[in-house]
PDB file of N, CA and C in Angstrom:
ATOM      1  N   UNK A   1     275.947 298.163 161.163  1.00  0.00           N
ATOM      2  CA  UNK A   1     276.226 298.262 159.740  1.00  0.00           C
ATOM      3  C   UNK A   1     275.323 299.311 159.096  1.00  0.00           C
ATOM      4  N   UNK A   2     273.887 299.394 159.342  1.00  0.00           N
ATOM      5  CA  UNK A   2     273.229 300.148 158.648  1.00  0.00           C
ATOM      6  C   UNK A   2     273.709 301.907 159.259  1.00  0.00           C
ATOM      7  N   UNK A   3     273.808 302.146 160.406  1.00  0.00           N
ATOM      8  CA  UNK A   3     274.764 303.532 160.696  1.00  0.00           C
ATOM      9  C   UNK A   3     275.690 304.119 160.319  1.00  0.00           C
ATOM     10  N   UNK A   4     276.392 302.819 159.488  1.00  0.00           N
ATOM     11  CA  UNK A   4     277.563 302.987 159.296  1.00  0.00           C
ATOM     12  C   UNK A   4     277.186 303.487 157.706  1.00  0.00           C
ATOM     13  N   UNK A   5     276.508 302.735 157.272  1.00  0.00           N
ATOM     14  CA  UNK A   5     276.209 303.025 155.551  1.00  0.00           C
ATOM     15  C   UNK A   5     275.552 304.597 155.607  1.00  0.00           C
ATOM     16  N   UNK A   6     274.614 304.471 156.372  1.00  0.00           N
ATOM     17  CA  UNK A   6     273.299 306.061 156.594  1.00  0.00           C
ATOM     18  C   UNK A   6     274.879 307.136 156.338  1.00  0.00           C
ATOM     19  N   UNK A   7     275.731 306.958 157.512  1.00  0.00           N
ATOM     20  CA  UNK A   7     277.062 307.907 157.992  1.00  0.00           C
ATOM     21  C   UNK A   7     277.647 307.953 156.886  1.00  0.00           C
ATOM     22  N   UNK A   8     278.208 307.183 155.821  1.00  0.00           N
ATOM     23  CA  UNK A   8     278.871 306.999 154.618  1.00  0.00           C
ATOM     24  C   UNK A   8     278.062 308.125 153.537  1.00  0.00           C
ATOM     25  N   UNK A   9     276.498 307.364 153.521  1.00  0.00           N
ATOM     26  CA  UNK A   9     275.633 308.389 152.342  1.00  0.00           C
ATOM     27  C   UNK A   9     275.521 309.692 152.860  1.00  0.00           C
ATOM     28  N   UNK A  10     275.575 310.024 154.096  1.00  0.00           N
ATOM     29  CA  UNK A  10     275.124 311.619 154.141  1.00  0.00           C
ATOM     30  C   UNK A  10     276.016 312.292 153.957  1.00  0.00           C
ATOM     31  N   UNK A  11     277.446 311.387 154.294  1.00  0.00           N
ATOM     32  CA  UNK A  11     278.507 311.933 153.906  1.00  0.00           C
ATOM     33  C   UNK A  11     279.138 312.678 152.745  1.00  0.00           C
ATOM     34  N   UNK A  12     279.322 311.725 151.604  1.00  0.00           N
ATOM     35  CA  UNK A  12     278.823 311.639 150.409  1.00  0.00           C
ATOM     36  C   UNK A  12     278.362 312.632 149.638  1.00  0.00           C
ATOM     37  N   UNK A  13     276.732 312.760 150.322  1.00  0.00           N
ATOM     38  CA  UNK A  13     276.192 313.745 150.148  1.00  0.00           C
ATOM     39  C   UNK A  13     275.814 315.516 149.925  1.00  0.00           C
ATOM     40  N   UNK A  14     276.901 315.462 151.465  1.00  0.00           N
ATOM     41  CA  UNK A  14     276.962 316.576 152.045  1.00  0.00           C
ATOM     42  C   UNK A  14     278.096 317.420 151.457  1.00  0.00           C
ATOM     43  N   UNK A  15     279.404 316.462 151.720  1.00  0.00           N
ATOM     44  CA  UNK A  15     280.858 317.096 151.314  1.00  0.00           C
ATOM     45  C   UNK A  15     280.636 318.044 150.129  1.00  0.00           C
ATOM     46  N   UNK A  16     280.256 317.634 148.957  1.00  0.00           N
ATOM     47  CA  UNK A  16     280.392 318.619 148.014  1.00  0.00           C
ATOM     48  C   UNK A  16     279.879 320.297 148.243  1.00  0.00           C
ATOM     49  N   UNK A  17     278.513 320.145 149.590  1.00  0.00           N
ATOM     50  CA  UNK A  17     278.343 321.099 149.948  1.00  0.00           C
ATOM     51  C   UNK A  17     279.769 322.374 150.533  1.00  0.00           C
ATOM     52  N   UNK A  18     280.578 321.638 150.675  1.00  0.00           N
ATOM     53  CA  UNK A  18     281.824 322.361 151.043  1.00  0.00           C
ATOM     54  C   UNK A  18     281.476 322.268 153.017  1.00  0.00           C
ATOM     55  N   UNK A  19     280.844 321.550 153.547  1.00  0.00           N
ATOM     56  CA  UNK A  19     280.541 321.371 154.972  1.00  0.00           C
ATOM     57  C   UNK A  19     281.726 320.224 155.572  1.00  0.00           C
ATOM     58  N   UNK A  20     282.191 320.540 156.479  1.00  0.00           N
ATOM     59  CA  UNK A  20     283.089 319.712 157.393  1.00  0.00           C
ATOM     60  C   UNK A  20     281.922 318.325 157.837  1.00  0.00           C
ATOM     61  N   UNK A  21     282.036 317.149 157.549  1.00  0.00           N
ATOM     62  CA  UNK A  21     281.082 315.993 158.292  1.00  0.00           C
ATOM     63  C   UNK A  21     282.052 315.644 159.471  1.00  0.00           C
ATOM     64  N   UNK A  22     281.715 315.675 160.635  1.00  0.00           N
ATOM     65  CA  UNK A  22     282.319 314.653 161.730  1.00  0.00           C
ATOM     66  C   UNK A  22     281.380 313.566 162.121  1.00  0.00           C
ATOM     67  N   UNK A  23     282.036 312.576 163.336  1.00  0.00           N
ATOM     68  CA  UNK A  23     281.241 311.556 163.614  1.00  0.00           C
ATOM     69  C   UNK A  23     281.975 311.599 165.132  1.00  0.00           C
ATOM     70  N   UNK A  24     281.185 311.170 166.068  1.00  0.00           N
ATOM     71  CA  UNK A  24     281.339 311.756 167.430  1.00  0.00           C
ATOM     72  C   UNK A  24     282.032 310.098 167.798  1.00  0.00           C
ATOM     73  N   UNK A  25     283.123 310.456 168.796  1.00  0.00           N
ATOM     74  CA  UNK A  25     284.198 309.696 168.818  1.00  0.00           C
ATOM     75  C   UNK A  25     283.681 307.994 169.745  1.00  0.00           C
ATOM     76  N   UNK A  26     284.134 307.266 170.467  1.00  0.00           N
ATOM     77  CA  UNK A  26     283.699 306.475 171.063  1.00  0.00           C
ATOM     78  C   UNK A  26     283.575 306.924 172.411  1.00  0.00           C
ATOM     79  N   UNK A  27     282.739 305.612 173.114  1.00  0.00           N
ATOM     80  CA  UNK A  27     281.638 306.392 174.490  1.00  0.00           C
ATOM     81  C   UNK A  27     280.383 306.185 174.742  1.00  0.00           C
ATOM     82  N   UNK A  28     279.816 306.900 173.561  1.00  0.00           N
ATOM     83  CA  UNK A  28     278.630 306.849 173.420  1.00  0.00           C
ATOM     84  C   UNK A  28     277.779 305.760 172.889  1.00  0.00           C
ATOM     85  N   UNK A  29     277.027 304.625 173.279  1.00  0.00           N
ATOM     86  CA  UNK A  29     276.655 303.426 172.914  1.00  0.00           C
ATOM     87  C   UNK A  29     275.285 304.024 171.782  1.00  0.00           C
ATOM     88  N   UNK A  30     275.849 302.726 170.444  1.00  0.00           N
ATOM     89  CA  UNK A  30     274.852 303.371 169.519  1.00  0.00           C
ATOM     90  C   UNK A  30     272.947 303.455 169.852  1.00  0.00           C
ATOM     91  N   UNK A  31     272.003 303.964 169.934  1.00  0.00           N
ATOM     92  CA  UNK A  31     271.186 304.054 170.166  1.00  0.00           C
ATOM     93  C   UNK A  31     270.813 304.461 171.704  1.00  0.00           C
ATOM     94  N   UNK A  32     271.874 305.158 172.213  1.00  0.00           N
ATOM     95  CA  UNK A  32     271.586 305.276 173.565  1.00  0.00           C
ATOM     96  C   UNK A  32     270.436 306.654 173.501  1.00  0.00           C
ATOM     97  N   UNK A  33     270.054 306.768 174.558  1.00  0.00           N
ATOM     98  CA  UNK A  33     269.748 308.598 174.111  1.00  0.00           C
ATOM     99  C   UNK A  33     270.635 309.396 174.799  1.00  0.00           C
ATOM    100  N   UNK A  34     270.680 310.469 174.538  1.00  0.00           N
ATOM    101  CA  UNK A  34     271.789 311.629 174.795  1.00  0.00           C
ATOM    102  C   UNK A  34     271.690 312.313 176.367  1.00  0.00           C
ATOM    103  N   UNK A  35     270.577 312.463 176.776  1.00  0.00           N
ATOM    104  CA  UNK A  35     269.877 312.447 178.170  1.00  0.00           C
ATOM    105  C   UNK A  35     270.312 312.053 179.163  1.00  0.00           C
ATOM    106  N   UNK A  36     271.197 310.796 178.958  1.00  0.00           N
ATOM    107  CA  UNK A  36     271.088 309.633 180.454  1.00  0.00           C
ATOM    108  C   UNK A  36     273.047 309.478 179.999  1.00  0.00           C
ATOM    109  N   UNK A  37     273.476 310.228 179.096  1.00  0.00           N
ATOM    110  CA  UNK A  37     274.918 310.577 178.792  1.00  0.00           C
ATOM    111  C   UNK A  37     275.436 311.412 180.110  1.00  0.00           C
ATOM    112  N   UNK A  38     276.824 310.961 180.584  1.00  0.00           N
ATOM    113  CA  UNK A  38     277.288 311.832 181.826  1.00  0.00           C
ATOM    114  C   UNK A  38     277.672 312.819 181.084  1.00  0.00           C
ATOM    115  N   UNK A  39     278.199 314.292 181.700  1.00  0.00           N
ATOM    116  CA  UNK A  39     278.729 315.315 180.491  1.00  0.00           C
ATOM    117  C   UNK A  39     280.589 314.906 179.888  1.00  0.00           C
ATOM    118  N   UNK A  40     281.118 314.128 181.168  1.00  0.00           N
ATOM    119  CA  UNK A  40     282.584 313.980 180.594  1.00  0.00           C
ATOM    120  C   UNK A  40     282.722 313.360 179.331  1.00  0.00           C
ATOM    121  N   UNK A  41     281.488 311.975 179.754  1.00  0.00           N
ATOM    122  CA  UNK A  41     281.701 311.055 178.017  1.00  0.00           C
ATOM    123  C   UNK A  41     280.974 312.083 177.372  1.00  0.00           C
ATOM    124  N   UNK A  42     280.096 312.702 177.110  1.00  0.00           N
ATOM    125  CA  UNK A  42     279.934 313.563 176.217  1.00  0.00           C
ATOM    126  C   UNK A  42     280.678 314.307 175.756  1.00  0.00           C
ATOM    127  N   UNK A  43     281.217 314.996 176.465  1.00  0.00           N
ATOM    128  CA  UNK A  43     282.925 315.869 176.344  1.00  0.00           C
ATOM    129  C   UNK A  43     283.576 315.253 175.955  1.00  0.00           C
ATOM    130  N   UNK A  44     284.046 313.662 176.098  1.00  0.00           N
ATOM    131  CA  UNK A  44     285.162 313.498 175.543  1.00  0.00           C
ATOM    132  C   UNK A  44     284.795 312.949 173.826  1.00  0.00           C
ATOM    133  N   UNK A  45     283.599 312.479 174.184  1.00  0.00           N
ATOM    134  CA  UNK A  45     283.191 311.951 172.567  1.00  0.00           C
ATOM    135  C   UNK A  45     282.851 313.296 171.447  1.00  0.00           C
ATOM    136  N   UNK A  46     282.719 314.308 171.659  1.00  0.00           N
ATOM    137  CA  UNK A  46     282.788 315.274 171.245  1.00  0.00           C
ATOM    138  C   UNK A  46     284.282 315.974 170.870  1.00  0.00           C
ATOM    139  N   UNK A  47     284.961 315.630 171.521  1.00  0.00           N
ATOM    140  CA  UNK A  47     286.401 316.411 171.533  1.00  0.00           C
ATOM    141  C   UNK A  47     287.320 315.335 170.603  1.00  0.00           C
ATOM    142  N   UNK A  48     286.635 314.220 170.262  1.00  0.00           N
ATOM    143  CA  UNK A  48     287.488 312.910 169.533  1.00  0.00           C
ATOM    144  C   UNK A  48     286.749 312.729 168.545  1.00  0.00           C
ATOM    145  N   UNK A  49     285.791 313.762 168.118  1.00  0.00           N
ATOM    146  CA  UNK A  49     285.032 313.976 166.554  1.00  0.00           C
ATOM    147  C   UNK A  49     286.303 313.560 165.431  1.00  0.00           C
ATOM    148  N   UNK A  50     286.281 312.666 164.387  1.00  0.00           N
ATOM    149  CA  UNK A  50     286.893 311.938 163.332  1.00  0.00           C
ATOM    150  C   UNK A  50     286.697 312.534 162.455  1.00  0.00           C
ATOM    151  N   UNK A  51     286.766 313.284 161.545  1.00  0.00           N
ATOM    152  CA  UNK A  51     286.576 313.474 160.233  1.00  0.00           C
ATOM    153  C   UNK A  51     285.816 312.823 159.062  1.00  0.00           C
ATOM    154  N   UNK A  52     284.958 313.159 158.443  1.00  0.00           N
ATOM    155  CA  UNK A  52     284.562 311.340 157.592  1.00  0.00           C
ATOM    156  C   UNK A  52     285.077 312.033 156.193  1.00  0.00           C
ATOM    157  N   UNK A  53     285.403 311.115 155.246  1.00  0.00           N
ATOM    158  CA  UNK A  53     285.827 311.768 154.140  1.00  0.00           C
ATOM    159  C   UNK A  53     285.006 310.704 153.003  1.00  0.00           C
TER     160      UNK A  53
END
């Protein structure tokens, strides 16, 4: 829940900047580190970036 709110406010935040926000798709377990990620789930959670509006 609190990722989800942080993801909402920066959102928020940012858009008016005229910046595209994405959020990287599923795969990736929250708090994992990025390190010990294989490259496919990285690839694919990258390639299934969502839009946040």
């Amino acid at each position: 829940v609190e990722g989800e709110a942080t993801a909402t406010y920066l959102s928020k935040l940012i858009s008016p900047l005229g910046k595209k926000i994405t959020r990287i798709a599923r795969g990736i377990p929250a708090g994992s580190n990025l390190e010990f990620v294989d490259e496919i789930t990285l690839l694919r959670a990258l390639e299934g970036r969502n839009v946040m509006s």
